[in-house]
PDB file of N, CA and C in Angstrom:
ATOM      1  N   UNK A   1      -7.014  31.981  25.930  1.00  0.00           N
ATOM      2  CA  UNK A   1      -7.895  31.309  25.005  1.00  0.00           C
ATOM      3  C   UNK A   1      -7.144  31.084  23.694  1.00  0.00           C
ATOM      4  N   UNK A   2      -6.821  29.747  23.172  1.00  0.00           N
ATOM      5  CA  UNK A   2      -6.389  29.581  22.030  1.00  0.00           C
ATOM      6  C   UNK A   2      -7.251  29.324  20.787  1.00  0.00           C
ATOM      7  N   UNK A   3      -7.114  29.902  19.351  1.00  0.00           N
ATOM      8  CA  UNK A   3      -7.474  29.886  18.381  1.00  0.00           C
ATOM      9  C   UNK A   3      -6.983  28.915  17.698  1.00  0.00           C
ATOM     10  N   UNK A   4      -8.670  28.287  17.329  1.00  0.00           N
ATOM     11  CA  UNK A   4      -7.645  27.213  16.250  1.00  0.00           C
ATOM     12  C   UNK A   4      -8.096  27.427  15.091  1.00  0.00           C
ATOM     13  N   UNK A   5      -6.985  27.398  14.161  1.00  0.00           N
ATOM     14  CA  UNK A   5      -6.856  27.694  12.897  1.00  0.00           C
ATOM     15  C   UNK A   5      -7.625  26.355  11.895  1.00  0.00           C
ATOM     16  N   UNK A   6      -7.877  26.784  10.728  1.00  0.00           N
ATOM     17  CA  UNK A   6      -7.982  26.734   9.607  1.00  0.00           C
ATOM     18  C   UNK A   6      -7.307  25.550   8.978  1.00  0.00           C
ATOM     19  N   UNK A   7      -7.204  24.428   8.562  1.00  0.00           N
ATOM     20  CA  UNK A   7      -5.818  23.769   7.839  1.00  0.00           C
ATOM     21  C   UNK A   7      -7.036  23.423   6.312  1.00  0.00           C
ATOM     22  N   UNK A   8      -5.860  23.789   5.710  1.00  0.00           N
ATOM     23  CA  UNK A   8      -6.254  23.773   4.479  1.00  0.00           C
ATOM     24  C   UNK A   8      -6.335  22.813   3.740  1.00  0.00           C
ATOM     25  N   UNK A   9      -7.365  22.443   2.938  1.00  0.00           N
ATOM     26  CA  UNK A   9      -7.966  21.159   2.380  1.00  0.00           C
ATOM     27  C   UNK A   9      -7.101  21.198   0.759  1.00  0.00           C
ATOM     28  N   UNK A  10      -6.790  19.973   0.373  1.00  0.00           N
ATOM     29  CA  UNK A  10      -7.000  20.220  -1.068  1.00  0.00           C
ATOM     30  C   UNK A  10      -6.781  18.320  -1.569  1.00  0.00           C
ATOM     31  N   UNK A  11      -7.265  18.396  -2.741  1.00  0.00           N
ATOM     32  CA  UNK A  11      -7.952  17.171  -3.621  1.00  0.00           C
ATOM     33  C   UNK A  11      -6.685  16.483  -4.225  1.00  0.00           C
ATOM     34  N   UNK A  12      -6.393  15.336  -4.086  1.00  0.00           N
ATOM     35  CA  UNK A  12      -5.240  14.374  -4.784  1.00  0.00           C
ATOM     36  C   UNK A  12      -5.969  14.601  -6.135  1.00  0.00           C
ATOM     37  N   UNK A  13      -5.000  14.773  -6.878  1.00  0.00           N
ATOM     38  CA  UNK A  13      -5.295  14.719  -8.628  1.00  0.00           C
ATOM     39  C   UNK A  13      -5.538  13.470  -9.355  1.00  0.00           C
ATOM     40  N   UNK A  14      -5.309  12.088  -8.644  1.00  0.00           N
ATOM     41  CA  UNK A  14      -5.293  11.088  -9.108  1.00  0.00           C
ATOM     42  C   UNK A  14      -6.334  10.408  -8.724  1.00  0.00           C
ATOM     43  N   UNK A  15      -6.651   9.948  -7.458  1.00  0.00           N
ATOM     44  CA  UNK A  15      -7.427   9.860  -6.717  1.00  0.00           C
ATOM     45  C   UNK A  15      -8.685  10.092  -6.521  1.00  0.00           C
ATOM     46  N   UNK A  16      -8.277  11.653  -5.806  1.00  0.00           N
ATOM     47  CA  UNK A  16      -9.698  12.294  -5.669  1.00  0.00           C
ATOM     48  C   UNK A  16     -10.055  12.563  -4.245  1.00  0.00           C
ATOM     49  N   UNK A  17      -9.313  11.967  -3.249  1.00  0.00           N
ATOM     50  CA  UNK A  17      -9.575  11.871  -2.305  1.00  0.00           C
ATOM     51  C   UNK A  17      -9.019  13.318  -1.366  1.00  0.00           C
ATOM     52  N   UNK A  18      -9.816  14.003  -0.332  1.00  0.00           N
ATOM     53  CA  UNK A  18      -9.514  15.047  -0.050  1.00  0.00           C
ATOM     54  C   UNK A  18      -8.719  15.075   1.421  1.00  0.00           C
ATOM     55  N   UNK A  19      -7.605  15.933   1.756  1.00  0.00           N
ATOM     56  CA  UNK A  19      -6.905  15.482   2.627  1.00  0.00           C
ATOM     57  C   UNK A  19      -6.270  16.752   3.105  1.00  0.00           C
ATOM     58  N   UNK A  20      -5.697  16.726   4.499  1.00  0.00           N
ATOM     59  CA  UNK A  20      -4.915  18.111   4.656  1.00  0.00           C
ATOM     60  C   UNK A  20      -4.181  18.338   3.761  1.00  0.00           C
ATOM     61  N   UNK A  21      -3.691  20.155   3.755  1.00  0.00           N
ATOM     62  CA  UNK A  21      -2.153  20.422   2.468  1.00  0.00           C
ATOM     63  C   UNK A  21      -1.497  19.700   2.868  1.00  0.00           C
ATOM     64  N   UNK A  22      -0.885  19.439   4.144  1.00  0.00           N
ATOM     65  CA  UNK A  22       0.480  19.285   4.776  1.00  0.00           C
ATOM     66  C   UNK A  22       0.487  17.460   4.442  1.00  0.00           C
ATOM     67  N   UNK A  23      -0.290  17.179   4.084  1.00  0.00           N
ATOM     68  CA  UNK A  23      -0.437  15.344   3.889  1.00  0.00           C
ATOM     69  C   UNK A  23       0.016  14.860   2.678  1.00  0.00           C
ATOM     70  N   UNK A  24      -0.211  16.427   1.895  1.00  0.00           N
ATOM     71  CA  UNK A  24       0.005  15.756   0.242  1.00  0.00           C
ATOM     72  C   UNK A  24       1.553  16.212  -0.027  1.00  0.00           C
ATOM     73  N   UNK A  25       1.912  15.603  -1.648  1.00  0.00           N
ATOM     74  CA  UNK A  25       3.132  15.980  -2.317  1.00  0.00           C
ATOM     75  C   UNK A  25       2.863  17.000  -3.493  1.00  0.00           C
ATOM     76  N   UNK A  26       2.839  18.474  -3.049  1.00  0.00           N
ATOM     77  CA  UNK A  26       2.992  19.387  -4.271  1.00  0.00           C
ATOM     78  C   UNK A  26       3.402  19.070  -5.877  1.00  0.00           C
ATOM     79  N   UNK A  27       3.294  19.149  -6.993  1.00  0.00           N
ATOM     80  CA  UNK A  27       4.067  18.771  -7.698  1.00  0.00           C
ATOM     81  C   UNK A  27       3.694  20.385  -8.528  1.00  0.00           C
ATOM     82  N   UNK A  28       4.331  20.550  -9.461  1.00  0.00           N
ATOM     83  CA  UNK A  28       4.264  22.005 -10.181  1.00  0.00           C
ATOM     84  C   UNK A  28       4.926  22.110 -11.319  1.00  0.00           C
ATOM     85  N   UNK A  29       4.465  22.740 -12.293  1.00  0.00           N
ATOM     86  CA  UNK A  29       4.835  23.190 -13.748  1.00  0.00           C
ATOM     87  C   UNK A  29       5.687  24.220 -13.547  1.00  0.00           C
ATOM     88  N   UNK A  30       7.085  23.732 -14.033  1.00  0.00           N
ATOM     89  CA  UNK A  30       8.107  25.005 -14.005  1.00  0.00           C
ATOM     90  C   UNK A  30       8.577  24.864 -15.454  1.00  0.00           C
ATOM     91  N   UNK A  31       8.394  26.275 -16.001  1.00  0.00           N
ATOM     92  CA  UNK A  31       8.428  26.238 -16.817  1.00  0.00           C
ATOM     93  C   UNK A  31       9.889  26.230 -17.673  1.00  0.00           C
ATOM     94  N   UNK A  32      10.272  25.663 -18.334  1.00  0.00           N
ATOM     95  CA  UNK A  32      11.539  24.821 -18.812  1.00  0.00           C
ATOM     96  C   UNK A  32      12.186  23.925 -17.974  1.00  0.00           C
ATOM     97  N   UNK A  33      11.565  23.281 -16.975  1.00  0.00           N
ATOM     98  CA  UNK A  33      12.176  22.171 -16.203  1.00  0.00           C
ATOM     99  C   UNK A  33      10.966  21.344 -16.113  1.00  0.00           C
ATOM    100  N   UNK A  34      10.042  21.561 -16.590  1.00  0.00           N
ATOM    101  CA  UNK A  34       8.643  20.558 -16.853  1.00  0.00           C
ATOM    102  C   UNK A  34       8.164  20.444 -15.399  1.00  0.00           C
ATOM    103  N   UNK A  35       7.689  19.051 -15.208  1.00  0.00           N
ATOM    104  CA  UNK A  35       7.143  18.971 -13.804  1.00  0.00           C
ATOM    105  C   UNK A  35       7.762  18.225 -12.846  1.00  0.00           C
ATOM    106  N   UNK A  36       8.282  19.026 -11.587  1.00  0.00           N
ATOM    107  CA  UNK A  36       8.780  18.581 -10.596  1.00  0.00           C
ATOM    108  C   UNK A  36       8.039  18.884  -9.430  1.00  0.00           C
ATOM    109  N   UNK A  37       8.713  17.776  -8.102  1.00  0.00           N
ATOM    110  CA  UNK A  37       8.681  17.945  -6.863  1.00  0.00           C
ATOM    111  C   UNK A  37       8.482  19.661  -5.947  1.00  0.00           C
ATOM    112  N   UNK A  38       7.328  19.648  -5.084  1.00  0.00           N
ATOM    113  CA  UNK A  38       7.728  21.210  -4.536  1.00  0.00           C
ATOM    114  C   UNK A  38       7.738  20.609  -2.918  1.00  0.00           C
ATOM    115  N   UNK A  39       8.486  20.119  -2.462  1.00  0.00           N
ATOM    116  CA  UNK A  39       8.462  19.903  -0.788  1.00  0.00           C
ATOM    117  C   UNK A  39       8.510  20.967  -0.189  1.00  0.00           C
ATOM    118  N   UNK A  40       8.832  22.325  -0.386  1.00  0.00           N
ATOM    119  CA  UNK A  40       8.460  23.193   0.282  1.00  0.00           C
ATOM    120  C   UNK A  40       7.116  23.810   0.287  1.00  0.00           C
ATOM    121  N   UNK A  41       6.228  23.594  -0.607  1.00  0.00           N
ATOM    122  CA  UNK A  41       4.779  23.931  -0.937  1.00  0.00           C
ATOM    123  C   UNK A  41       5.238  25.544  -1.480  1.00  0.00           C
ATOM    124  N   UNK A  42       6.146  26.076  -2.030  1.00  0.00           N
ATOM    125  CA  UNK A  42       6.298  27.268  -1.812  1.00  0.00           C
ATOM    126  C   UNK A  42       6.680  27.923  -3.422  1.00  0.00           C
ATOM    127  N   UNK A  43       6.943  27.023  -4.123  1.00  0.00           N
ATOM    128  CA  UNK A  43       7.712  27.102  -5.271  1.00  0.00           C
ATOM    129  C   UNK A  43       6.920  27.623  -6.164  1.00  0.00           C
ATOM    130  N   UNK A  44       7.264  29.198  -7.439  1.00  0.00           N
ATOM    131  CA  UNK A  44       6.100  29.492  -8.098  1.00  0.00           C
ATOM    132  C   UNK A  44       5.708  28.074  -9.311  1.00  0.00           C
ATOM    133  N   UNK A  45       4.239  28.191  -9.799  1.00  0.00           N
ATOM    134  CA  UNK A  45       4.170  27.994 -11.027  1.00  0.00           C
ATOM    135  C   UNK A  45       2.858  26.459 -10.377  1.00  0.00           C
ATOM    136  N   UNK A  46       2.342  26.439 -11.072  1.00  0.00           N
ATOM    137  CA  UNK A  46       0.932  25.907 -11.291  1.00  0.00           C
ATOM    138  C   UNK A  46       0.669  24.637 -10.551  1.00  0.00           C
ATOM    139  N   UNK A  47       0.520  24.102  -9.371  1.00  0.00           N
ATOM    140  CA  UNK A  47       0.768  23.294  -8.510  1.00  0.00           C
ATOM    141  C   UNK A  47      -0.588  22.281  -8.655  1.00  0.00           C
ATOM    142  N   UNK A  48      -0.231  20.764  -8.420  1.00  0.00           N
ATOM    143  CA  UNK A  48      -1.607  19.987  -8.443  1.00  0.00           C
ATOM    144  C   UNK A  48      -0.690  18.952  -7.405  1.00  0.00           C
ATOM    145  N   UNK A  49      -1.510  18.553  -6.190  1.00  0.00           N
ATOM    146  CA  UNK A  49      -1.280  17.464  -5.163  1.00  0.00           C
ATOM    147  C   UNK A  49      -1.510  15.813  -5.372  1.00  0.00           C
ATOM    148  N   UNK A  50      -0.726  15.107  -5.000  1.00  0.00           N
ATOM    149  CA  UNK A  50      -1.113  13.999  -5.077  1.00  0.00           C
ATOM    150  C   UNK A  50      -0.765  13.395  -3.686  1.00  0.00           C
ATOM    151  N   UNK A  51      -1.597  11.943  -3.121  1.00  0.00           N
ATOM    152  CA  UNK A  51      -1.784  11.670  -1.967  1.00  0.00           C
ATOM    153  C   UNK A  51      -0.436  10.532  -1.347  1.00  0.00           C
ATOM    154  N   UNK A  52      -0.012  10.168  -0.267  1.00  0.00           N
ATOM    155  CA  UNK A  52       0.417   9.051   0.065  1.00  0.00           C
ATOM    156  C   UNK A  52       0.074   7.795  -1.066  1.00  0.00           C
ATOM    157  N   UNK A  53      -0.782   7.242  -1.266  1.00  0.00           N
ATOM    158  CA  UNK A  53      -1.512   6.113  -1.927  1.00  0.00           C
ATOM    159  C   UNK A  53      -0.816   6.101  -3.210  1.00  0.00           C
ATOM    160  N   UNK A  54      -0.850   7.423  -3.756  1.00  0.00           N
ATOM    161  CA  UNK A  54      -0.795   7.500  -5.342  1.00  0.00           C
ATOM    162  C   UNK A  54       0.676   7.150  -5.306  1.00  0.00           C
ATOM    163  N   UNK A  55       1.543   8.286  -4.740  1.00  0.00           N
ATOM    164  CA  UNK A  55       2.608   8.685  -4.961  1.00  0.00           C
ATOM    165  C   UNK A  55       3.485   6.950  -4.417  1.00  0.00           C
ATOM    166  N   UNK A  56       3.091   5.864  -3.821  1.00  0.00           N
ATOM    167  CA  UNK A  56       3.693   4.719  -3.150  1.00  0.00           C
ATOM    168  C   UNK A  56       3.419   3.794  -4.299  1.00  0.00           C
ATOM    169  N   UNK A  57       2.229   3.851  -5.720  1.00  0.00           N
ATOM    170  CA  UNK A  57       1.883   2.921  -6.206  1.00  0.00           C
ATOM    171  C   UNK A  57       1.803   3.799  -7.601  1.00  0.00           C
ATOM    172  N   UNK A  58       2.491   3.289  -8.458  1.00  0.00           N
ATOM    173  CA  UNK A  58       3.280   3.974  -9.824  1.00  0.00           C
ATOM    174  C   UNK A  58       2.190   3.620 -10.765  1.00  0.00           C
ATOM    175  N   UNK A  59       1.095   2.540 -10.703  1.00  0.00           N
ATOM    176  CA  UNK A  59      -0.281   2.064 -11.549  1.00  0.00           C
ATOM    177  C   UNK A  59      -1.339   3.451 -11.106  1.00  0.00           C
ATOM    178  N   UNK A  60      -1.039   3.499  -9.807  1.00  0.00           N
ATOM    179  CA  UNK A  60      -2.217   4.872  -9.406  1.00  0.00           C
ATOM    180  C   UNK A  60      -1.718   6.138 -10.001  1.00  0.00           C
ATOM    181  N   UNK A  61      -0.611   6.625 -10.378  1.00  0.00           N
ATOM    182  CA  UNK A  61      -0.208   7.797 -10.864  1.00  0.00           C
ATOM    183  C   UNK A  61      -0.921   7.757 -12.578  1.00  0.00           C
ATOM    184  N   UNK A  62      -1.890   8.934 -12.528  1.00  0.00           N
ATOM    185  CA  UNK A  62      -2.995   9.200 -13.602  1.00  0.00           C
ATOM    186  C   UNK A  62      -2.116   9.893 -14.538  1.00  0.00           C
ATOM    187  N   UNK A  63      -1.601  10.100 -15.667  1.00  0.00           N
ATOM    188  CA  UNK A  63      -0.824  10.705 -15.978  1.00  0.00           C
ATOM    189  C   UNK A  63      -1.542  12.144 -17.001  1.00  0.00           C
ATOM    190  N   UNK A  64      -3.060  11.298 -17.526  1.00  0.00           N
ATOM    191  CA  UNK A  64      -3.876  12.151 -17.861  1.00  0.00           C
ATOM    192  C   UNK A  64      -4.649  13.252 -17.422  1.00  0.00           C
ATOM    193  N   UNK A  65      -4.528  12.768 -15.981  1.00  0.00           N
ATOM    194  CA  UNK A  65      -4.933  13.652 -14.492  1.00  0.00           C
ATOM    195  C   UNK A  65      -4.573  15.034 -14.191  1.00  0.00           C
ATOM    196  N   UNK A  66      -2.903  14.592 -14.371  1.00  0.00           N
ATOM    197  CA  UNK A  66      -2.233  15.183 -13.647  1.00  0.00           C
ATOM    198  C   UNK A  66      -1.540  16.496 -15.289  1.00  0.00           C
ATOM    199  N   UNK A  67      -1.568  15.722 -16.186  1.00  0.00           N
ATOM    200  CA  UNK A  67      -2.017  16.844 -17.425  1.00  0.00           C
ATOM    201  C   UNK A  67      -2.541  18.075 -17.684  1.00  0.00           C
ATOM    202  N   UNK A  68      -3.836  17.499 -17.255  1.00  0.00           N
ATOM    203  CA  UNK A  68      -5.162  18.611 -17.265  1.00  0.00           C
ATOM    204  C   UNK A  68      -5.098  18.955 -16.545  1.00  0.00           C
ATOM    205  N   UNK A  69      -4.507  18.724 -14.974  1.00  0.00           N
ATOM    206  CA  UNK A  69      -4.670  20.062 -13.601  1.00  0.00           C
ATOM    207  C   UNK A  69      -3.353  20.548 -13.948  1.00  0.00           C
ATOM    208  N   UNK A  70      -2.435  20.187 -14.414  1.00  0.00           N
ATOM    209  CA  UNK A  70      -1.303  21.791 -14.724  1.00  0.00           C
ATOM    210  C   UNK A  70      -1.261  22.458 -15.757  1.00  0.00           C
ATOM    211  N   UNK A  71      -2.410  21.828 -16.926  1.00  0.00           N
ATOM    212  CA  UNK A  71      -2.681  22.433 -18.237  1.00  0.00           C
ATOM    213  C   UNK A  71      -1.527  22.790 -18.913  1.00  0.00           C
ATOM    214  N   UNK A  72      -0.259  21.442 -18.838  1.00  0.00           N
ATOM    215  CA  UNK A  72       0.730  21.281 -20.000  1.00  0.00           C
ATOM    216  C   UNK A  72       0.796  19.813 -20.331  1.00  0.00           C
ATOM    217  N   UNK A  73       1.576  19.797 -21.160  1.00  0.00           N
ATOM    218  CA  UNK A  73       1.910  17.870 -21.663  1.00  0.00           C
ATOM    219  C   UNK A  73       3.336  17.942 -21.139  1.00  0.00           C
ATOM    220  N   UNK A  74       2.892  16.512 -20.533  1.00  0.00           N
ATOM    221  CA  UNK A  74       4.455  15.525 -19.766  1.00  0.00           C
ATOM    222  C   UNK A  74       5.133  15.249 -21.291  1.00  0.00           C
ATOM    223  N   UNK A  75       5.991  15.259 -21.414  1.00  0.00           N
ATOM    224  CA  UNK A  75       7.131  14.614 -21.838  1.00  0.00           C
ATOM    225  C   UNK A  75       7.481  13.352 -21.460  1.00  0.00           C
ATOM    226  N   UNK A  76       7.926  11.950 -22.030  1.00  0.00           N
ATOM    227  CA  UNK A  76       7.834  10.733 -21.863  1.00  0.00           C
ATOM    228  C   UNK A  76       8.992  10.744 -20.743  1.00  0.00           C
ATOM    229  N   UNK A  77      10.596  11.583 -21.173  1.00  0.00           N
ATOM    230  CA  UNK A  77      11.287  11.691 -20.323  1.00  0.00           C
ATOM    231  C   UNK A  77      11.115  11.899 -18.919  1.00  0.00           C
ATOM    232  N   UNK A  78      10.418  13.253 -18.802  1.00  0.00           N
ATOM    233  CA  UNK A  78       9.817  13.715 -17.602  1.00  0.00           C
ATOM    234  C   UNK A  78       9.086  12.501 -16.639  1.00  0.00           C
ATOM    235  N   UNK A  79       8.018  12.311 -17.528  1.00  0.00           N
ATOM    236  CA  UNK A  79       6.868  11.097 -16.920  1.00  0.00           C
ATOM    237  C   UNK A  79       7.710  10.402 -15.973  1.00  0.00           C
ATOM    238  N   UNK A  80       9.050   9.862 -16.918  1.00  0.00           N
ATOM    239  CA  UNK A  80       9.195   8.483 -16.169  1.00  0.00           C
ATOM    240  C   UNK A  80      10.449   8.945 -14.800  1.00  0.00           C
ATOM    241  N   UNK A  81      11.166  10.186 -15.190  1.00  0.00           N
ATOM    242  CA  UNK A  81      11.634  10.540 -13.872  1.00  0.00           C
ATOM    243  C   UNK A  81      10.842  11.020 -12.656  1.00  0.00           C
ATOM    244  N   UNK A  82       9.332  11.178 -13.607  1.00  0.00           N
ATOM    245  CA  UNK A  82       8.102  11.631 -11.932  1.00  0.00           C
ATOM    246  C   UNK A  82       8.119  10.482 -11.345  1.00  0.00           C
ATOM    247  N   UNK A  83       7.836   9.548 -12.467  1.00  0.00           N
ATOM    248  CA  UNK A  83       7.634   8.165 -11.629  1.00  0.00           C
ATOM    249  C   UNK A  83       8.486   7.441 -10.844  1.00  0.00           C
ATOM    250  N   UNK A  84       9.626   7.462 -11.466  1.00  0.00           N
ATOM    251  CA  UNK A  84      10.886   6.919 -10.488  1.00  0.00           C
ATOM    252  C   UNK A  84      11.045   7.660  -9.215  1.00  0.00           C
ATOM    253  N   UNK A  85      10.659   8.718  -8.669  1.00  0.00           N
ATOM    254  CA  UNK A  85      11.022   9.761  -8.226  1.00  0.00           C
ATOM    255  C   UNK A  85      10.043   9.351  -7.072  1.00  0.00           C
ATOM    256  N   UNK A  86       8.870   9.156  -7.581  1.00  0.00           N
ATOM    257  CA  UNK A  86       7.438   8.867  -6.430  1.00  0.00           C
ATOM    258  C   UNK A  86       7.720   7.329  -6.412  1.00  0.00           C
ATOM    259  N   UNK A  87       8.351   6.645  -6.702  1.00  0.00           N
ATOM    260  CA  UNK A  87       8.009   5.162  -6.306  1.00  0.00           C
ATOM    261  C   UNK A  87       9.407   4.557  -5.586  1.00  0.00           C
ATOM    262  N   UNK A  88      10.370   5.844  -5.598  1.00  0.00           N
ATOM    263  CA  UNK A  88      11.694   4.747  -5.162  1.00  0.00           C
ATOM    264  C   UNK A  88      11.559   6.002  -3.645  1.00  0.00           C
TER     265      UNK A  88
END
């Protein structure tokens, strides 16, 4: 008899839209490297998801969004290497 597990839900920050973990792109507040990429889902420090949709279309990336769910301020520098980063 096999058990099936659990897959864990969580909310695009931009969006809104709710989706498996394994669907979204981690992103996380490290602190003195601002906010980067976590493709391993594993990395410490204050994590908020964003979806396929967002991360393909650089107008959908909320920047005010994504602010308030890691409860620091982007840096203009930062911003625009998130953005290059999710759109290329």
């Amino acid at each position: 008899m096999s058990v099936l597990r659990r897959v864990p839900q969580r909310t695009c920050v931009s969006c809104g839209v709710k989706t498996d973990k394994r669907e979204l792109l981690r992103l996380v507040s490290v602190p003195g490297d601002g906010v980067v990429a976590d493709l391993t889902g594993k990395k410490n420090g204050r994590g908020a998801y964003l979806c396929m949709l967002c991360r393909s279309a650089s107008k959908c990336l909320r920047r005010d969004r994504l602010e308030y769910a890691l409860r620091i301020k982007i840096d203009e520098d930062n911003w625009q290497a998130l953005v290059g980063a999710m759109t290329s």
